[in-house]
PDB file of N, CA and C in Angstrom:
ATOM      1  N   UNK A   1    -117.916-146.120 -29.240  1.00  0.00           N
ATOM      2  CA  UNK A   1    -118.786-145.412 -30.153  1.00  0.00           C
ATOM      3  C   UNK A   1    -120.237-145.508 -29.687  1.00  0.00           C
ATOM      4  N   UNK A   2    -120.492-147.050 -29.196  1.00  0.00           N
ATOM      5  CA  UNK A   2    -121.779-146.848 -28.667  1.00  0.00           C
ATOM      6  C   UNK A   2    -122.127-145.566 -27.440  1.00  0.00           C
ATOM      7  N   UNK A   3    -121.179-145.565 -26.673  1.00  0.00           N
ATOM      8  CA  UNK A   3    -121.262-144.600 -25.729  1.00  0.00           C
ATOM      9  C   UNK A   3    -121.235-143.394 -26.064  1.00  0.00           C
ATOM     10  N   UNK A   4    -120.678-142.814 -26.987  1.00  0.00           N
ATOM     11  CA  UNK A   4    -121.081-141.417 -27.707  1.00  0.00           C
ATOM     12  C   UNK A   4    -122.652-141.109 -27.915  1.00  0.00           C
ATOM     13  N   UNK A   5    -123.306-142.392 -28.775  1.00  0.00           N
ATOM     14  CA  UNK A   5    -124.593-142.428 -29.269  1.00  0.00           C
ATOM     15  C   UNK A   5    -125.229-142.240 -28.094  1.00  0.00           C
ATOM     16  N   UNK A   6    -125.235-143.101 -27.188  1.00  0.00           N
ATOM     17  CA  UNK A   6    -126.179-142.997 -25.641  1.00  0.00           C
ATOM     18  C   UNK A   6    -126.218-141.391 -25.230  1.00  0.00           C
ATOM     19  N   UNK A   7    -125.057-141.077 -24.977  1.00  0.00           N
ATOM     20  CA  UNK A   7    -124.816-139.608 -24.726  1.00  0.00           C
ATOM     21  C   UNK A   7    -125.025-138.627 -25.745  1.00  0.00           C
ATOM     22  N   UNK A   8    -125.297-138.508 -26.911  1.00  0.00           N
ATOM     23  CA  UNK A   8    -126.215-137.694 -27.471  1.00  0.00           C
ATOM     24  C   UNK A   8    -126.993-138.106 -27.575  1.00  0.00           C
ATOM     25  N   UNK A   9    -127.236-138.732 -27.694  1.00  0.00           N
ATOM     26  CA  UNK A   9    -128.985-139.438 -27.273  1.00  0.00           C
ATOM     27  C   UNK A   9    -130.016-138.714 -25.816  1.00  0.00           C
ATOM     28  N   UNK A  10    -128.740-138.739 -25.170  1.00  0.00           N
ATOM     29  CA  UNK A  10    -129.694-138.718 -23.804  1.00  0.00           C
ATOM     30  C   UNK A  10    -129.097-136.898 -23.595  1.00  0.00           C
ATOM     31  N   UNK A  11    -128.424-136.356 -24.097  1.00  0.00           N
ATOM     32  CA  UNK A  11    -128.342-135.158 -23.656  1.00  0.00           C
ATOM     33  C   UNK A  11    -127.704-134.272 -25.018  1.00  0.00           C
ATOM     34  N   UNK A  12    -128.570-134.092 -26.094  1.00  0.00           N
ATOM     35  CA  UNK A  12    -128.434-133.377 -27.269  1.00  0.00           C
ATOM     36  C   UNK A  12    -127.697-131.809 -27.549  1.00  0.00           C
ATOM     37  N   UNK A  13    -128.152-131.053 -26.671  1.00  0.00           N
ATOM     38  CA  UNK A  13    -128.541-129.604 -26.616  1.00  0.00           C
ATOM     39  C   UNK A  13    -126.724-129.498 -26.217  1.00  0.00           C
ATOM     40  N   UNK A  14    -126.454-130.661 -25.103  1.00  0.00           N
ATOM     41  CA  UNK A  14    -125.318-130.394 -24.156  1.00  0.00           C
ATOM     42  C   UNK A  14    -123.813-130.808 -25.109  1.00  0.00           C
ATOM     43  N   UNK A  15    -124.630-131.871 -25.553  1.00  0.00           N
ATOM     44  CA  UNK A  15    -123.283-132.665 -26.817  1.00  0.00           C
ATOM     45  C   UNK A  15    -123.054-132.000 -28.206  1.00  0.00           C
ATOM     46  N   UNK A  16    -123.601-130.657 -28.602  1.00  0.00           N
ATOM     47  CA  UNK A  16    -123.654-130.656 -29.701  1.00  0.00           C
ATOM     48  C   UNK A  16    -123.198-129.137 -29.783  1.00  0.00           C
ATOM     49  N   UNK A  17    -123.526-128.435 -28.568  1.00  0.00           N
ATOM     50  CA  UNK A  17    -123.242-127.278 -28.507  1.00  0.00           C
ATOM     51  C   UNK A  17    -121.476-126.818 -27.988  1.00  0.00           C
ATOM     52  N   UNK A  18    -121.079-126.073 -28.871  1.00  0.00           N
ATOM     53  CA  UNK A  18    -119.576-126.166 -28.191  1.00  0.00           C
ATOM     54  C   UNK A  18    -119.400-124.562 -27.834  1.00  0.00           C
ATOM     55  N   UNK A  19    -118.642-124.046 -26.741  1.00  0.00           N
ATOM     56  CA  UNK A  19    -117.726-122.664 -26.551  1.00  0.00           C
ATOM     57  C   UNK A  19    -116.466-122.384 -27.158  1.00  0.00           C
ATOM     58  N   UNK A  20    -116.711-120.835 -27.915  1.00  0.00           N
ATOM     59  CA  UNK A  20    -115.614-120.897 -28.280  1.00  0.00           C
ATOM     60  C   UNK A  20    -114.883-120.525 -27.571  1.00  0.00           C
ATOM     61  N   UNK A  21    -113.713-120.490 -28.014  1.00  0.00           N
ATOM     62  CA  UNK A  21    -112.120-120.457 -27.081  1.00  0.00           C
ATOM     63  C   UNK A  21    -111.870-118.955 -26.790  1.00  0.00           C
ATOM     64  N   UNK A  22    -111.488-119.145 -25.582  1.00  0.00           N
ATOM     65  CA  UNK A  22    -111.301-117.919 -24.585  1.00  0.00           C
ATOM     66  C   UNK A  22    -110.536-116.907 -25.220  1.00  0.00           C
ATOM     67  N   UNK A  23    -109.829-116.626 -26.321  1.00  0.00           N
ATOM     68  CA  UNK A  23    -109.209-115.660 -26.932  1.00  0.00           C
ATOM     69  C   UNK A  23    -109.997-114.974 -27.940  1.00  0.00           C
ATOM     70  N   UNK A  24    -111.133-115.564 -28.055  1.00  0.00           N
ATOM     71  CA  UNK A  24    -111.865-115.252 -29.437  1.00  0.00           C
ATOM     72  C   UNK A  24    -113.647-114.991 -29.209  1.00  0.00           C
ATOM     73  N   UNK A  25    -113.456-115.120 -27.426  1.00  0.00           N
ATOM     74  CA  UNK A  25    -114.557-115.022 -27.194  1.00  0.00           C
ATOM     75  C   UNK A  25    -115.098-113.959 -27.452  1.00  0.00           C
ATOM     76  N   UNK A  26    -114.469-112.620 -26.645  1.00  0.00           N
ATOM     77  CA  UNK A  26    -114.750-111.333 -27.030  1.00  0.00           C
ATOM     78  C   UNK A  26    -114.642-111.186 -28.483  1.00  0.00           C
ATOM     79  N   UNK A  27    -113.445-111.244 -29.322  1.00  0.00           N
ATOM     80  CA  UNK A  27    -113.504-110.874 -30.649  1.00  0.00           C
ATOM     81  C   UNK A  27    -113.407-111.297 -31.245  1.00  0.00           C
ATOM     82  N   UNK A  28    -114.214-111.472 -32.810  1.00  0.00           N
ATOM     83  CA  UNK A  28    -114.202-112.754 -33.131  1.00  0.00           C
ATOM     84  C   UNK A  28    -113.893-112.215 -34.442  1.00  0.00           C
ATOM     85  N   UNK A  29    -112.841-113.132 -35.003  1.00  0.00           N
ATOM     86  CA  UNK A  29    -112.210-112.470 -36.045  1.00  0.00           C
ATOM     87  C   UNK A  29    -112.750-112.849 -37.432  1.00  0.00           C
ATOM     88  N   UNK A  30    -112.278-111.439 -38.470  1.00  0.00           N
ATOM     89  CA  UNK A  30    -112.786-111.883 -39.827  1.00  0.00           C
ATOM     90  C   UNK A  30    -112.378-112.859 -40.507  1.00  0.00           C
ATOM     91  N   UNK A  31    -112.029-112.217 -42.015  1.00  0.00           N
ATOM     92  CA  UNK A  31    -112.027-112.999 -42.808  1.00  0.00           C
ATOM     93  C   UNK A  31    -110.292-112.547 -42.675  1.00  0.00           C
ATOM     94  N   UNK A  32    -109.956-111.434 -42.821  1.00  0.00           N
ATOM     95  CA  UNK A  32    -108.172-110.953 -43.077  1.00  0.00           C
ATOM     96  C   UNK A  32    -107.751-111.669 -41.817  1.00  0.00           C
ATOM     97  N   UNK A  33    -108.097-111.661 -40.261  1.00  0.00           N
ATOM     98  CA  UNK A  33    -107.286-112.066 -39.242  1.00  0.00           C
ATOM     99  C   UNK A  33    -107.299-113.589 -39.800  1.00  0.00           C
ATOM    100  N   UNK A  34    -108.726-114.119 -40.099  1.00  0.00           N
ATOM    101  CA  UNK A  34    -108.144-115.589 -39.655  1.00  0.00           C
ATOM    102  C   UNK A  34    -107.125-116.191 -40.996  1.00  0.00           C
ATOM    103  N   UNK A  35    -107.018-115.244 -42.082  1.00  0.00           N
ATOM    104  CA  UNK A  35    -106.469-115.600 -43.457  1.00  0.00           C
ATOM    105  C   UNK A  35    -104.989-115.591 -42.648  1.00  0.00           C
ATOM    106  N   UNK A  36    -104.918-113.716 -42.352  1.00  0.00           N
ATOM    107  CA  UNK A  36    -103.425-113.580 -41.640  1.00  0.00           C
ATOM    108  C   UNK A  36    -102.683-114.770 -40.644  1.00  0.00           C
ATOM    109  N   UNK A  37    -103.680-115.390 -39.728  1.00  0.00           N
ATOM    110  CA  UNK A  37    -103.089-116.022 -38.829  1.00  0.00           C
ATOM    111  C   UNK A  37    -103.180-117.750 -39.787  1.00  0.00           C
ATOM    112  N   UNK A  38    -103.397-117.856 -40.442  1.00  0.00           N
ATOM    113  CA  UNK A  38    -103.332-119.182 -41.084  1.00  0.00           C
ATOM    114  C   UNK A  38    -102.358-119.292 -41.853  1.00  0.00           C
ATOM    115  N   UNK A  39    -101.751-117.827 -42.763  1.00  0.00           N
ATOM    116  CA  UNK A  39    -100.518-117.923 -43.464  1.00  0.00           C
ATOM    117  C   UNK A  39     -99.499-117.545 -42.621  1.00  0.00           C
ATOM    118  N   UNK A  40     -99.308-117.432 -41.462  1.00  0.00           N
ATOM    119  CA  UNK A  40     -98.328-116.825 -40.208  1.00  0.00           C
ATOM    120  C   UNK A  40     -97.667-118.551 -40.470  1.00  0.00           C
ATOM    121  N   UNK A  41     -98.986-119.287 -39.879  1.00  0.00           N
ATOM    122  CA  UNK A  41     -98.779-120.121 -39.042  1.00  0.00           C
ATOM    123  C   UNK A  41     -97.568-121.192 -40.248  1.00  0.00           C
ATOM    124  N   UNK A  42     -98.504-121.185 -41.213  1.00  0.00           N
ATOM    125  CA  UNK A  42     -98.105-122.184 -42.827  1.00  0.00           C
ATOM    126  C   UNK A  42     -96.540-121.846 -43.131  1.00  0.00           C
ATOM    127  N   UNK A  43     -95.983-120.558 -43.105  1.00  0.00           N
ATOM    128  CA  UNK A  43     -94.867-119.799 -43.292  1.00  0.00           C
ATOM    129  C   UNK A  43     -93.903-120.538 -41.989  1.00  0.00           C
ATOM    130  N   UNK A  44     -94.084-120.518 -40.811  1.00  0.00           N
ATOM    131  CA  UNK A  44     -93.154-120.557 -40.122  1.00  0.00           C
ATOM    132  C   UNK A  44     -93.167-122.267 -40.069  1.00  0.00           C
ATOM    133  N   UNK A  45     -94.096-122.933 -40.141  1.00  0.00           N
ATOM    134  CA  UNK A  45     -93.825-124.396 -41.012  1.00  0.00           C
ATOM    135  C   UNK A  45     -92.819-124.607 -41.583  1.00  0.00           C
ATOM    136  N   UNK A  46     -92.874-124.045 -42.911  1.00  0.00           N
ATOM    137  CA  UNK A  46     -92.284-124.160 -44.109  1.00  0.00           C
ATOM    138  C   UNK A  46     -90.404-123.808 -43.928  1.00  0.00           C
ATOM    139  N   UNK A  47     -90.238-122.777 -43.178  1.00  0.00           N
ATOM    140  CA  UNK A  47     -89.169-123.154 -42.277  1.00  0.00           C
ATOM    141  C   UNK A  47     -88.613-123.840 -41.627  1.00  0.00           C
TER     142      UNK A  47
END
């Protein structure tokens, strides 16, 4: 844990900033895709 702290400490901009994921880069979905793909996912669970 200390080593996390050092490293945002010493490089903020780099530790804090994240990319999003290569499928979603181009399009980035609403409110219906990400609802749709969250009850896809919950459903085939539940199976």
């Amino acid at each position: 844990m200390i080593g996390y702290v050092v490293l945002l400490i010493s490089f903020p901009v780099q530790m804090t900033s994240w990319l999003p994921p290569h499928e979603i880069a181009v399009n980035i979905p609403g409110f219906i895709d990400a609802n749709t793909g969250y009850f896809q996912r919950a459903y085939r669970q539940w199976w």
